[in-house]
C-alpha atoms as a PDB file:
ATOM      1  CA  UNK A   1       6.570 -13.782  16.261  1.00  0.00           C
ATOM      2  CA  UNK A   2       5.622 -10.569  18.292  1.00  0.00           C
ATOM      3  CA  UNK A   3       5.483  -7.609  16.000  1.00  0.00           C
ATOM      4  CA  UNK A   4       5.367  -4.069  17.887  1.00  0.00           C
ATOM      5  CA  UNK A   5       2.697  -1.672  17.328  1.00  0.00           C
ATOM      6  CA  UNK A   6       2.844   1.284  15.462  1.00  0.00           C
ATOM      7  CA  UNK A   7       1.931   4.387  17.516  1.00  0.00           C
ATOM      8  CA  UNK A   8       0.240   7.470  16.968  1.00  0.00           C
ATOM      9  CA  UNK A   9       2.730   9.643  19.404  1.00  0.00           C
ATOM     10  CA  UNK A  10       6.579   9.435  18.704  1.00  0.00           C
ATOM     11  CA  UNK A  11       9.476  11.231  20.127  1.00  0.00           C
ATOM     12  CA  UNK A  12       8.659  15.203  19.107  1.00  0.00           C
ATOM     13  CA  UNK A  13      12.363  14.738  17.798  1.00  0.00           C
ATOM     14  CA  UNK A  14      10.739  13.058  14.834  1.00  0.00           C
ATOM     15  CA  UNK A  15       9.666  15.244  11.576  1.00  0.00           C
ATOM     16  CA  UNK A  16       6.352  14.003  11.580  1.00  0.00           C
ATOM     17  CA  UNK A  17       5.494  15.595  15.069  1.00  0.00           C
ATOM     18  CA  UNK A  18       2.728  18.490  14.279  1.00  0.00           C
ATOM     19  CA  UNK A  19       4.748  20.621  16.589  1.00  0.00           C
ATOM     20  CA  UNK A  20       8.661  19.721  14.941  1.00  0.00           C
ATOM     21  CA  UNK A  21       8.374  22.604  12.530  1.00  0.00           C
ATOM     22  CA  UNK A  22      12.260  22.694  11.839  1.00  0.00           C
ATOM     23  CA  UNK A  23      12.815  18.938  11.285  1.00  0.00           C
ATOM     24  CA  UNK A  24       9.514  18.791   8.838  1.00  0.00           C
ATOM     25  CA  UNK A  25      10.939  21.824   6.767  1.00  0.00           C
ATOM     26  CA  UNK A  26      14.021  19.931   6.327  1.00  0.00           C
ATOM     27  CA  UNK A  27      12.674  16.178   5.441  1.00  0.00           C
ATOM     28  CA  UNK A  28       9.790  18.511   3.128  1.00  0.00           C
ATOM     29  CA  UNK A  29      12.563  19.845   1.542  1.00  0.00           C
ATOM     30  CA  UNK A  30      14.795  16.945   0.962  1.00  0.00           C
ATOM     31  CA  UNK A  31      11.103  14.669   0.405  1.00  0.00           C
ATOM     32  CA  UNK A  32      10.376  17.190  -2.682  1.00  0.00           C
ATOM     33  CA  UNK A  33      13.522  17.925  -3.827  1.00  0.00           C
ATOM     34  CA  UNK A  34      13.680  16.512  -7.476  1.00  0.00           C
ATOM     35  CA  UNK A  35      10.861  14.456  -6.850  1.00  0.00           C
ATOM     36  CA  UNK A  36      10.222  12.127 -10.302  1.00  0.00           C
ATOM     37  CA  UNK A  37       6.843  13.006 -12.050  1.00  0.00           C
ATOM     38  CA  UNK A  38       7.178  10.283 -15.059  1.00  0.00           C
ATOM     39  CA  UNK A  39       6.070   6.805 -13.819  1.00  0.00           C
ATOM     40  CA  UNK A  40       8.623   5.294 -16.414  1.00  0.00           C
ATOM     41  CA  UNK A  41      11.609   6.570 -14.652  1.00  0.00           C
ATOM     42  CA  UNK A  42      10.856   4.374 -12.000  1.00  0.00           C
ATOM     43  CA  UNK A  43      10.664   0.770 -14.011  1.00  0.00           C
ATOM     44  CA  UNK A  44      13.635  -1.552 -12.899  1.00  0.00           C
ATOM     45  CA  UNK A  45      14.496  -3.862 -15.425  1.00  0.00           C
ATOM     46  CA  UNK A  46      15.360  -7.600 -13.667  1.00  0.00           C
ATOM     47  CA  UNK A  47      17.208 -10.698 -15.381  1.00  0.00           C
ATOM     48  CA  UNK A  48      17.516 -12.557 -12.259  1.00  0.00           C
ATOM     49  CA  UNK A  49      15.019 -11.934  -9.519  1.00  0.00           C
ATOM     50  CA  UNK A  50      16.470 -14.780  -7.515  1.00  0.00           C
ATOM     51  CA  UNK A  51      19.923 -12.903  -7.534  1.00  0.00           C
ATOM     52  CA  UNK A  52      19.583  -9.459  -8.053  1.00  0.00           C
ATOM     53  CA  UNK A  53      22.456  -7.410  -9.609  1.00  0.00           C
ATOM     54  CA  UNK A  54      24.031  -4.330  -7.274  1.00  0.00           C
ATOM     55  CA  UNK A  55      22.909  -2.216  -9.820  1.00  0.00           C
ATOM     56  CA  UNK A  56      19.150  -4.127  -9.752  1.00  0.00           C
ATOM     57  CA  UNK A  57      18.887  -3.292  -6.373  1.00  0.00           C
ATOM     58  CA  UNK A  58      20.142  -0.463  -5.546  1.00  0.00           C
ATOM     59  CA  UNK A  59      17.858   0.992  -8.310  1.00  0.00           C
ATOM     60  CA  UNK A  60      15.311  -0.166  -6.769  1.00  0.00           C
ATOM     61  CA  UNK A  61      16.044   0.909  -2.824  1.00  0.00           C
ATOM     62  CA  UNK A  62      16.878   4.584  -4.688  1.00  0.00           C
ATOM     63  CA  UNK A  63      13.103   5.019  -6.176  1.00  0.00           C
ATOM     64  CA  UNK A  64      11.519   3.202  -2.774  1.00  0.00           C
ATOM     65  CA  UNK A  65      13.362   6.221  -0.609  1.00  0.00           C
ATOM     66  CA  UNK A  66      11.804   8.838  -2.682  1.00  0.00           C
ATOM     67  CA  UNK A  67       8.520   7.622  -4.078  1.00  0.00           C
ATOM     68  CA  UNK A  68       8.057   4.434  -1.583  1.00  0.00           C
ATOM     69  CA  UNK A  69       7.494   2.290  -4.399  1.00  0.00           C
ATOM     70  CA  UNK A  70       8.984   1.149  -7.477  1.00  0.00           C
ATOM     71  CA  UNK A  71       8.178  -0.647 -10.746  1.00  0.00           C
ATOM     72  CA  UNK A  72      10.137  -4.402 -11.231  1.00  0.00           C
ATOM     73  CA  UNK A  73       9.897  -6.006 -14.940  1.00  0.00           C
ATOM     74  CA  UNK A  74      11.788  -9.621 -14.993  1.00  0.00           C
ATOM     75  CA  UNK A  75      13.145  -9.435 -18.550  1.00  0.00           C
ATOM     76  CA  UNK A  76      13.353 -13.083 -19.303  1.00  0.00           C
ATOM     77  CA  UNK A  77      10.306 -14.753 -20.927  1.00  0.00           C
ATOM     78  CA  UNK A  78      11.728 -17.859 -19.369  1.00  0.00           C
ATOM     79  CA  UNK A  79      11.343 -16.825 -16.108  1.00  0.00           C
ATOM     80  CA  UNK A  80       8.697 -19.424 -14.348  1.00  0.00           C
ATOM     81  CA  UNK A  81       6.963 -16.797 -11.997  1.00  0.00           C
ATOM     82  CA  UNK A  82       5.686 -18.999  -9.237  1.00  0.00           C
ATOM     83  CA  UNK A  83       5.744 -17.726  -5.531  1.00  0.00           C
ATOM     84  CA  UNK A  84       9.328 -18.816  -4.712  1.00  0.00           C
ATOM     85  CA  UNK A  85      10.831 -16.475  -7.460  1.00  0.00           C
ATOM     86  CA  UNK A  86       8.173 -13.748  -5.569  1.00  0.00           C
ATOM     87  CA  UNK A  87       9.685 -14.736  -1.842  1.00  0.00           C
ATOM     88  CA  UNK A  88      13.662 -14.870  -3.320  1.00  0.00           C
ATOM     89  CA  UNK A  89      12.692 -11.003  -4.372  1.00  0.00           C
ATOM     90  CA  UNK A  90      11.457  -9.650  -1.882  1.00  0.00           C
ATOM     91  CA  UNK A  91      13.814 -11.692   0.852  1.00  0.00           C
ATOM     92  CA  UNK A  92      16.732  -9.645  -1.002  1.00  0.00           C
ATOM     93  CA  UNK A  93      14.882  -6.420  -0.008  1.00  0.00           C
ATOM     94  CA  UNK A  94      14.072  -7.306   3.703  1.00  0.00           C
ATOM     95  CA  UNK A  95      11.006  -8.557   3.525  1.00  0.00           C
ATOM     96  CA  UNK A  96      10.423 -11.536   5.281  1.00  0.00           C
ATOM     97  CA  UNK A  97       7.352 -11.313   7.577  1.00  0.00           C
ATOM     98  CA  UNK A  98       4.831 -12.239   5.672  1.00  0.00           C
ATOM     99  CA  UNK A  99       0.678 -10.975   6.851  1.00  0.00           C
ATOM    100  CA  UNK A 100      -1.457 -14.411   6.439  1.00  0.00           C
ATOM    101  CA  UNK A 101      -4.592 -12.794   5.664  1.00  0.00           C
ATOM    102  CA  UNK A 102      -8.395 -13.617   4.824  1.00  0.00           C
ATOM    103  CA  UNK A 103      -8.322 -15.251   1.112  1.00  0.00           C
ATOM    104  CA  UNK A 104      -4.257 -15.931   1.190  1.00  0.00           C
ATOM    105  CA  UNK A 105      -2.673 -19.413   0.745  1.00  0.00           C
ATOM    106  CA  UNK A 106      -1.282 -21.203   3.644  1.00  0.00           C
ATOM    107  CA  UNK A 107       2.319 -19.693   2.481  1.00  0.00           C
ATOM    108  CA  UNK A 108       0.662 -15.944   3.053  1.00  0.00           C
ATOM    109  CA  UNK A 109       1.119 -15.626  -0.889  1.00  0.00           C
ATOM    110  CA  UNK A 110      -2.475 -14.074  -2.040  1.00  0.00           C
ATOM    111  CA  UNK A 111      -3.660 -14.734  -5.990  1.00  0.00           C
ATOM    112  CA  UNK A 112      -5.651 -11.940  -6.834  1.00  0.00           C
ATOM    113  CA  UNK A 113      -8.736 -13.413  -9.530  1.00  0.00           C
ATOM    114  CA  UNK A 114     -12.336 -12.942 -10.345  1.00  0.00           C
ATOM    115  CA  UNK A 115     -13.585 -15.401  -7.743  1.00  0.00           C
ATOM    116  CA  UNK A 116     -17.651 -15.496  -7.849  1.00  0.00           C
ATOM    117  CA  UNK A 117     -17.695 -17.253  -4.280  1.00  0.00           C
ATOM    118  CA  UNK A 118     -15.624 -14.562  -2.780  1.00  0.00           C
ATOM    119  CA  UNK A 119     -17.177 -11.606  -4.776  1.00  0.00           C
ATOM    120  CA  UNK A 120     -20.646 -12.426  -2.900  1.00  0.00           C
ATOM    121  CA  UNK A 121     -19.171 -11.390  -0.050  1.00  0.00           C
ATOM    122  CA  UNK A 122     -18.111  -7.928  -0.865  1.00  0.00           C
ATOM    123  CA  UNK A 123     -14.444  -8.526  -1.329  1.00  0.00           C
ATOM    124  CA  UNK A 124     -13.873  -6.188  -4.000  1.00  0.00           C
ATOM    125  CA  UNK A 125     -10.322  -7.502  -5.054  1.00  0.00           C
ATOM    126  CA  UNK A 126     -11.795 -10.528  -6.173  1.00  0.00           C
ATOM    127  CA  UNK A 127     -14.154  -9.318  -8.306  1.00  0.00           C
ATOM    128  CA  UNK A 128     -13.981  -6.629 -11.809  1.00  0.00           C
ATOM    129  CA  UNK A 129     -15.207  -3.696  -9.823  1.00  0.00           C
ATOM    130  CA  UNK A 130     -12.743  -0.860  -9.461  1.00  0.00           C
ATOM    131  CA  UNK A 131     -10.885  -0.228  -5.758  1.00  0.00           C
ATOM    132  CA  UNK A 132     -11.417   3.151  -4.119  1.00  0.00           C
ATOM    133  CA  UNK A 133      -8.444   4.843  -2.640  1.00  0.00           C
ATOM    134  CA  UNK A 134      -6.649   3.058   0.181  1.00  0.00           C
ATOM    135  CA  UNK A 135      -3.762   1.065   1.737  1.00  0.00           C
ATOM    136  CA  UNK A 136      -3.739  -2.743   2.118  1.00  0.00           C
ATOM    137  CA  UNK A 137      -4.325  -4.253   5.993  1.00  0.00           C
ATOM    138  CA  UNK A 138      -5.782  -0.799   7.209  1.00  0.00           C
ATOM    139  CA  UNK A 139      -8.626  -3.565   9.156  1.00  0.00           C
ATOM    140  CA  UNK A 140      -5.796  -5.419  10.435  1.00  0.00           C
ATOM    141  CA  UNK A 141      -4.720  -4.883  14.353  1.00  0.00           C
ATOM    142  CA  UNK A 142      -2.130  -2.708  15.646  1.00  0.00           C
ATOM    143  CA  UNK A 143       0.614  -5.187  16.249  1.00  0.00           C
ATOM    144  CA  UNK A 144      -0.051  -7.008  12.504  1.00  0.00           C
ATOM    145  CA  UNK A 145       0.313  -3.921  10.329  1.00  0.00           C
ATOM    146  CA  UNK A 146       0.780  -4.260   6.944  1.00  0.00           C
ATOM    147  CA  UNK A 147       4.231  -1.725   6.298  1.00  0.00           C
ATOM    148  CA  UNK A 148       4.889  -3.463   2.763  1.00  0.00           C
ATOM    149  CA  UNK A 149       3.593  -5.419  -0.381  1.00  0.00           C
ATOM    150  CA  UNK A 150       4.194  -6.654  -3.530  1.00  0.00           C
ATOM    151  CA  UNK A 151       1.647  -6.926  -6.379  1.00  0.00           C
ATOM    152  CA  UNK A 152       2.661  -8.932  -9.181  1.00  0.00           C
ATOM    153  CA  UNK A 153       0.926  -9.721 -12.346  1.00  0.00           C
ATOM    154  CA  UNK A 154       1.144 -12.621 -13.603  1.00  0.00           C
ATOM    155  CA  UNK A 155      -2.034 -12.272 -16.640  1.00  0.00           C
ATOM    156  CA  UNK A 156      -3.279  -8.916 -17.435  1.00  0.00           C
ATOM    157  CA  UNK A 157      -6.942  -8.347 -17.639  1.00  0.00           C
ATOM    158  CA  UNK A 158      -8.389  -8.299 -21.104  1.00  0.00           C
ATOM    159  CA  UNK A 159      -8.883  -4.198 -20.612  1.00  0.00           C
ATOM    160  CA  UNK A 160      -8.609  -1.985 -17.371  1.00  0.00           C
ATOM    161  CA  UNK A 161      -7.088  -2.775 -14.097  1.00  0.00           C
ATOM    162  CA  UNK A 162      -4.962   0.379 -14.085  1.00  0.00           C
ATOM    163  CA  UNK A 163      -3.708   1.852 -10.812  1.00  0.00           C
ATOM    164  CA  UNK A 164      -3.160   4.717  -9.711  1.00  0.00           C
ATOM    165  CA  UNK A 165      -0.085   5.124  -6.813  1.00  0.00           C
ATOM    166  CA  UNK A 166       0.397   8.364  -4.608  1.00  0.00           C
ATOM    167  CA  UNK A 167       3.095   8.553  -2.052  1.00  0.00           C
ATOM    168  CA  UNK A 168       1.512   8.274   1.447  1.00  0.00           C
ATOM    169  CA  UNK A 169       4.698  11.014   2.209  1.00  0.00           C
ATOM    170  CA  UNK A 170       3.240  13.249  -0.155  1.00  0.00           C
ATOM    171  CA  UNK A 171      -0.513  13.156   1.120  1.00  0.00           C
ATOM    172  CA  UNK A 172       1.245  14.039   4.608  1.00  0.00           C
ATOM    173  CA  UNK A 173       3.103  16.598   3.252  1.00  0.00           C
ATOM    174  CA  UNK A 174       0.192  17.970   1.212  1.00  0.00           C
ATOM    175  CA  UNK A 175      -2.118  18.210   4.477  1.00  0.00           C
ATOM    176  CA  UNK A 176      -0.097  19.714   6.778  1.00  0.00           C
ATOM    177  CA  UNK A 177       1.047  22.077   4.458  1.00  0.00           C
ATOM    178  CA  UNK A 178      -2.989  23.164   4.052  1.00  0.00           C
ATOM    179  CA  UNK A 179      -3.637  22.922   8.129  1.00  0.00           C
ATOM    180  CA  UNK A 180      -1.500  20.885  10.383  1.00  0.00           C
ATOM    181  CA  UNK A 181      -4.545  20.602  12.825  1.00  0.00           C
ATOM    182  CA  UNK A 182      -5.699  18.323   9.971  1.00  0.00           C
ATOM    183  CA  UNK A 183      -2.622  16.033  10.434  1.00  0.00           C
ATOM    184  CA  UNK A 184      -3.337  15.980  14.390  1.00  0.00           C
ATOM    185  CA  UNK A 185      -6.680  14.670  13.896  1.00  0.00           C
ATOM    186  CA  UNK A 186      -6.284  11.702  11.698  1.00  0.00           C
ATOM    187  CA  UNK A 187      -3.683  10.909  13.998  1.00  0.00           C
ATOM    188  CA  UNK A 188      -5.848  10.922  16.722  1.00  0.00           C
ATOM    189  CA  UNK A 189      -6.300   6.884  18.107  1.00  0.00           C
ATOM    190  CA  UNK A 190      -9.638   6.487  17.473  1.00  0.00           C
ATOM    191  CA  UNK A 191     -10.734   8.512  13.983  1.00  0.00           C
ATOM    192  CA  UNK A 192     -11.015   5.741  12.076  1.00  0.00           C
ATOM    193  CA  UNK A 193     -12.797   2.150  13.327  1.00  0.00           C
ATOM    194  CA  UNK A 194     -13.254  -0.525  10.652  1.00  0.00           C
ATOM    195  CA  UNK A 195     -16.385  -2.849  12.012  1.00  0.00           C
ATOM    196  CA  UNK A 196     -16.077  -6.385  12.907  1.00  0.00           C
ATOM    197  CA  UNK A 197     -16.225  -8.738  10.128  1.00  0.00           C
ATOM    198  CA  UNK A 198     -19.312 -11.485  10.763  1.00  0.00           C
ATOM    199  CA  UNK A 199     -20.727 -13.604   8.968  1.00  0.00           C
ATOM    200  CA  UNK A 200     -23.840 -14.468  10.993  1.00  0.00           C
ATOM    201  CA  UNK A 201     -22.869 -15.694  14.363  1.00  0.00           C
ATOM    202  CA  UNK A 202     -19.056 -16.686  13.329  1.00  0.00           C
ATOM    203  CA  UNK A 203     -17.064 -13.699  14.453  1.00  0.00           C
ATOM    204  CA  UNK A 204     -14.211 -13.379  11.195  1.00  0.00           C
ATOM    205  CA  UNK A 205     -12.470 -10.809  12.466  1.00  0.00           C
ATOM    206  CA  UNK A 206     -12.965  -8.375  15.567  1.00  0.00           C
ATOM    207  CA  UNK A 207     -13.396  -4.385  14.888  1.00  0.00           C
ATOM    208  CA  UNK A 208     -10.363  -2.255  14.660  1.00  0.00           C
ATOM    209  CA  UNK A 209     -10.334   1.457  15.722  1.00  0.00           C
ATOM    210  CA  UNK A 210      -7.265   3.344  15.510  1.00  0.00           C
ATOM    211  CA  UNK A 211      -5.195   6.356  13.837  1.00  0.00           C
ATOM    212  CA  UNK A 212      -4.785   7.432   9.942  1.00  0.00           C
ATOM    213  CA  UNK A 213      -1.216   8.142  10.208  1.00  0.00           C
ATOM    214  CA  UNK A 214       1.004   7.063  12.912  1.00  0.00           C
ATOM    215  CA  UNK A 215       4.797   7.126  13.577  1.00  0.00           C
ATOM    216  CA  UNK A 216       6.269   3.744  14.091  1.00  0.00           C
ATOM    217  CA  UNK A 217       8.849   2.699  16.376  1.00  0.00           C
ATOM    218  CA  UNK A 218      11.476   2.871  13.754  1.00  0.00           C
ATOM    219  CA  UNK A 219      10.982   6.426  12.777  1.00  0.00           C
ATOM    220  CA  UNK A 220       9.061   6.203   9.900  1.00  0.00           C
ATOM    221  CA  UNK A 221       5.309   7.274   8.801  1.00  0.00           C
ATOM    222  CA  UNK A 222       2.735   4.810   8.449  1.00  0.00           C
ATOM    223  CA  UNK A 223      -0.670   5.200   6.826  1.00  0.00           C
ATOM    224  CA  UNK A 224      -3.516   3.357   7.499  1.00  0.00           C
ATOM    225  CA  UNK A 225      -6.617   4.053   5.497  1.00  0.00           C
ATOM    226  CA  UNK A 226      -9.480   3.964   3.163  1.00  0.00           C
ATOM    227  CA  UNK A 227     -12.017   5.867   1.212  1.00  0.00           C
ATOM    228  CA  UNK A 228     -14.846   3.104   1.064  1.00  0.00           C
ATOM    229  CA  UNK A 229     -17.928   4.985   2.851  1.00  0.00           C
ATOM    230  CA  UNK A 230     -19.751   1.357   3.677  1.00  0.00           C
ATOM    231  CA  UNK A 231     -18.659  -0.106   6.685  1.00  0.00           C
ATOM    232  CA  UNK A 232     -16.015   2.916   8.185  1.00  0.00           C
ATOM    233  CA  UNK A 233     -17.143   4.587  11.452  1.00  0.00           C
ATOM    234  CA  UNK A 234     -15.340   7.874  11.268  1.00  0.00           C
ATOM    235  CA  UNK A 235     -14.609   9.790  14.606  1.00  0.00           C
ATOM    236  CA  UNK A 236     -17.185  12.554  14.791  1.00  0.00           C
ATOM    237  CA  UNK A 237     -15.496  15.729  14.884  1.00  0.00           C
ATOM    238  CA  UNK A 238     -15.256  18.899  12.538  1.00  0.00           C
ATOM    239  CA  UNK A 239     -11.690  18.771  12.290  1.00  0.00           C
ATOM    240  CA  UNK A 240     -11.656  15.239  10.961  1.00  0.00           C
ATOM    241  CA  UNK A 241     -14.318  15.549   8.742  1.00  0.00           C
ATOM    242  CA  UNK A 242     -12.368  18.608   6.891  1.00  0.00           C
ATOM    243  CA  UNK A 243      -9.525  16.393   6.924  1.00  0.00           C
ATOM    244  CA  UNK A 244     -10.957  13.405   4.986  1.00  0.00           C
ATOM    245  CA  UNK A 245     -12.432  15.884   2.476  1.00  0.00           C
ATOM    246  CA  UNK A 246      -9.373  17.591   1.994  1.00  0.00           C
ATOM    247  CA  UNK A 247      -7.369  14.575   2.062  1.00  0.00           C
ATOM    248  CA  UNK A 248      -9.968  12.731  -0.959  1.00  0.00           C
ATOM    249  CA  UNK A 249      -9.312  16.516  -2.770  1.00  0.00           C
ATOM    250  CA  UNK A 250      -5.560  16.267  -3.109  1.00  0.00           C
ATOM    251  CA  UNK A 251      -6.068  12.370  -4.211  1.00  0.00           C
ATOM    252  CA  UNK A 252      -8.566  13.608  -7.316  1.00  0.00           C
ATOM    253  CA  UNK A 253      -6.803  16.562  -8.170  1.00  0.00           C
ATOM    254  CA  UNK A 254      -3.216  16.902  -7.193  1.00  0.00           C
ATOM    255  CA  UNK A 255      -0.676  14.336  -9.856  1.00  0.00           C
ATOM    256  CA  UNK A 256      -1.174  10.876  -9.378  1.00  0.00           C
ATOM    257  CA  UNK A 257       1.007   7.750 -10.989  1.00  0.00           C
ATOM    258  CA  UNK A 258      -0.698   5.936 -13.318  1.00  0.00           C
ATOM    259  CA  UNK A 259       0.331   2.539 -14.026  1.00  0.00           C
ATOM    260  CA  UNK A 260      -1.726  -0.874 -15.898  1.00  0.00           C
ATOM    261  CA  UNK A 261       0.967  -3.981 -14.874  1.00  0.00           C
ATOM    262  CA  UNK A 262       1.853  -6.081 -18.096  1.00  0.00           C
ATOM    263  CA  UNK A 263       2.663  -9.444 -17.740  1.00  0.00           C
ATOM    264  CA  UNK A 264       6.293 -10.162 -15.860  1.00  0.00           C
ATOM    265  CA  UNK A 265       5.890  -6.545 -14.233  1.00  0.00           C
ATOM    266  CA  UNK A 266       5.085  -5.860 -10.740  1.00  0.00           C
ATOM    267  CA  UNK A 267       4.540  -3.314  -8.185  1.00  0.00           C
ATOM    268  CA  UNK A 268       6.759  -3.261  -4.480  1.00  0.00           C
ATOM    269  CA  UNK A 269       5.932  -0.470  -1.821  1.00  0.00           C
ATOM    270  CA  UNK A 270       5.992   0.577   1.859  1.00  0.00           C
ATOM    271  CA  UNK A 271       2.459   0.288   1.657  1.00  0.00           C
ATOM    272  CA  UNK A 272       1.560   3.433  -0.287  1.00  0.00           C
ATOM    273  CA  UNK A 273      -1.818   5.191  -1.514  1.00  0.00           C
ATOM    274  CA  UNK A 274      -3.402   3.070  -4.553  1.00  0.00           C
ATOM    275  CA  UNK A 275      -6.509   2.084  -6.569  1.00  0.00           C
ATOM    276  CA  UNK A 276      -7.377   0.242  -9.276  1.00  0.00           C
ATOM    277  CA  UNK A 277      -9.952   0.662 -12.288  1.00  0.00           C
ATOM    278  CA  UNK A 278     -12.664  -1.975 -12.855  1.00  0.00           C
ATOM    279  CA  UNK A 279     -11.759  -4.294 -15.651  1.00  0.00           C
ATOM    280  CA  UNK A 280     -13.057  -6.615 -18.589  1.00  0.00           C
ATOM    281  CA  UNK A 281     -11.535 -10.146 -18.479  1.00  0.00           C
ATOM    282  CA  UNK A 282     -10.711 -12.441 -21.213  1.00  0.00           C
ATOM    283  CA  UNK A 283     -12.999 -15.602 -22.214  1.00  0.00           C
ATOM    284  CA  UNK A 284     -10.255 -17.447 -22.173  1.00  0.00           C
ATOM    285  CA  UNK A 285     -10.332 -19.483 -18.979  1.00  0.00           C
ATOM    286  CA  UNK A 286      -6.056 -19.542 -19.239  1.00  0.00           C
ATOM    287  CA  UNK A 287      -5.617 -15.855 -19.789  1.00  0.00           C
ATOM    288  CA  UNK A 288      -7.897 -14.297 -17.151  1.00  0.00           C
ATOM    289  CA  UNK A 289      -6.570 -11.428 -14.926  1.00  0.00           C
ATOM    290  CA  UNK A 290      -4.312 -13.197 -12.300  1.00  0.00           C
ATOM    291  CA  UNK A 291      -1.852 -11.747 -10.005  1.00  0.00           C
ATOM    292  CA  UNK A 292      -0.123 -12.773  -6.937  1.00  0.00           C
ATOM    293  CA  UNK A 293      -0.244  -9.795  -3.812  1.00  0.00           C
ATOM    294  CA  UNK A 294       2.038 -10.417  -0.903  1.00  0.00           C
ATOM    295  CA  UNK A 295       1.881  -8.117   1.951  1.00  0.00           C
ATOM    296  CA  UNK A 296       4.785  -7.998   4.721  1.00  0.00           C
ATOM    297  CA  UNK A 297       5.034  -6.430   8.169  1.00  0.00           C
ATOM    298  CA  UNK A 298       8.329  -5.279   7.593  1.00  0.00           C
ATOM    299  CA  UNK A 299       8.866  -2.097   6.225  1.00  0.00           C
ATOM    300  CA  UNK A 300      11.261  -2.307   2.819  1.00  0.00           C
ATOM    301  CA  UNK A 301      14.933  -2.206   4.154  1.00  0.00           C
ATOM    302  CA  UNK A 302      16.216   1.086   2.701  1.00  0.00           C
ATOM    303  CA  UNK A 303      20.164   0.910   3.491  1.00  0.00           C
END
């Protein structure tokens, strides 16, 4: 399949151009307008995730146009969550292009655990140590862009694990609102190179420069980045470095979600801002934190 990059220059028509000033007051406006501030208003209850009510979905479609994410819980115990009842979900919401990367099954389906052979290699989601700030596939090339994903949990850890969600729309909004030069910079196609993966002389996967946000094809804005300071080459200009300190301001200080996944629940998102605390696992070899993380290069389809 040939997927088309995003790109850091779109039509000026488009609200996200620096230099639209009319078209960004009016998507601001309409972005902010009643915007939800309590996590729980966003929790769709599901009895059937392999045929989702009109209601089901449309509930969930409404939250992903404002926030970009919502909150699923499957409501039957009986429910035997295995990756087909994941696939039959998200297939209902557009999703269908699945991104087969590094520690994912052959089916693209990842399961997120405490995995000792992975952890030595500095792969953070498989071990207890808390995530920093970032979106998933922001090493992955520009025609393979990750646009969507789905994290479901499947075993809670014993204690921790929390994330915290913020709106990739907002952080826009929030930047260019403090200095639209700051926008223009982390748009710029080479502020932000993630260094080739190798693991001696085998070559994992090549380095990938590119821009923080971009404007896809489609219209929409896209976000590609992370606050790990190992391993990022950051463009060296003033401009960009007040932008990734202002940027790592409004993500400590300005109103995150807050969210721990329960059993049954489950996170789906175009791709949005997140972390996740470090966590204690249970002794119990059948109860230990698992869940299942699918990431798409389609974007959620909204209507």
């Amino acid at each position: 399949m040939e997927h088309t990059p995003s790109t850091a220059h779109a039509t000026s028509a488009s609200p996200f151009h620096v230099d639209n000033t009319l078209e960004y007051k009016l998507w601001r406006s309409s972005k902010l307008a009643d915007y939800p501030i309590d996590i729980n208003g966003l929790i769709v209850p599901i009895v059937d995730p392999y045929q989702l009510s009109e209601l089901e979905k449309q509930q969930l479609l409404s939250h992903c146009r404002k926030t970009n994410f919502a909150i699923y819980r499957f409501l039957s115990p009986k429910i035997q969550v295995d990756k087909f009842v994941l696939q039959a979900l998200t297939a209902q919401l557009g999703l269908h292009h699945l991104d087969h990367n590094l520690g994912a099954d052959e089916d693209g389906v990842t399961a997120l655990q405490v995995s000792p052979a992975l952890g030595t290699q500095e792969y953070i989601p498989y071990t207890n140590h808390p995530l920093n700030w970032h979106t998933d596939g922001y090493y992955n090339s520009p025609e393979c862009q990750v646009h969507a994903f789905l994290i479901h949990c499947v075993h809670p850890a014993l204690k921790g694990g929390e994330n915290q969600l913020y709106d990739h729309e907002l952080a826009y909004i929030k930047l260019r609102d403090i200095n639209p030069e700051y926008v223009d910079a982390l748009m710029l196609p080479d502020v932000m190179t993630i260094p080739a993966n190798q693991e001696g002389t085998l070559l994992i996967r090549a380095a990938q420069t590119g821009p923080v946000f971009s404007i896809a094809p489609q219209g929409h804005l896209h976000m590609r980045y992370t606050a790990r300071t190992r391993h990022i080459q950051w463009k060296s200009h003033p401009k960009v470095t007040a932008a990734i300190q202002t940027l790592m301001s409004i993500l400590t200080q300005d109103m995150v979600f807050r969210y721990c996944l329960s059993a049954n629940e489950g996170i789906i998102c175009n791709n949005i801002l997140h972390n996740r605390s470090g966590f204690t696992d249970s002794l119990n070899p059948q109860q230990k934190r698992l869940l299942y993380r699918m990431r798409f290069y389609d974007r959620i389809k909204m209507d």
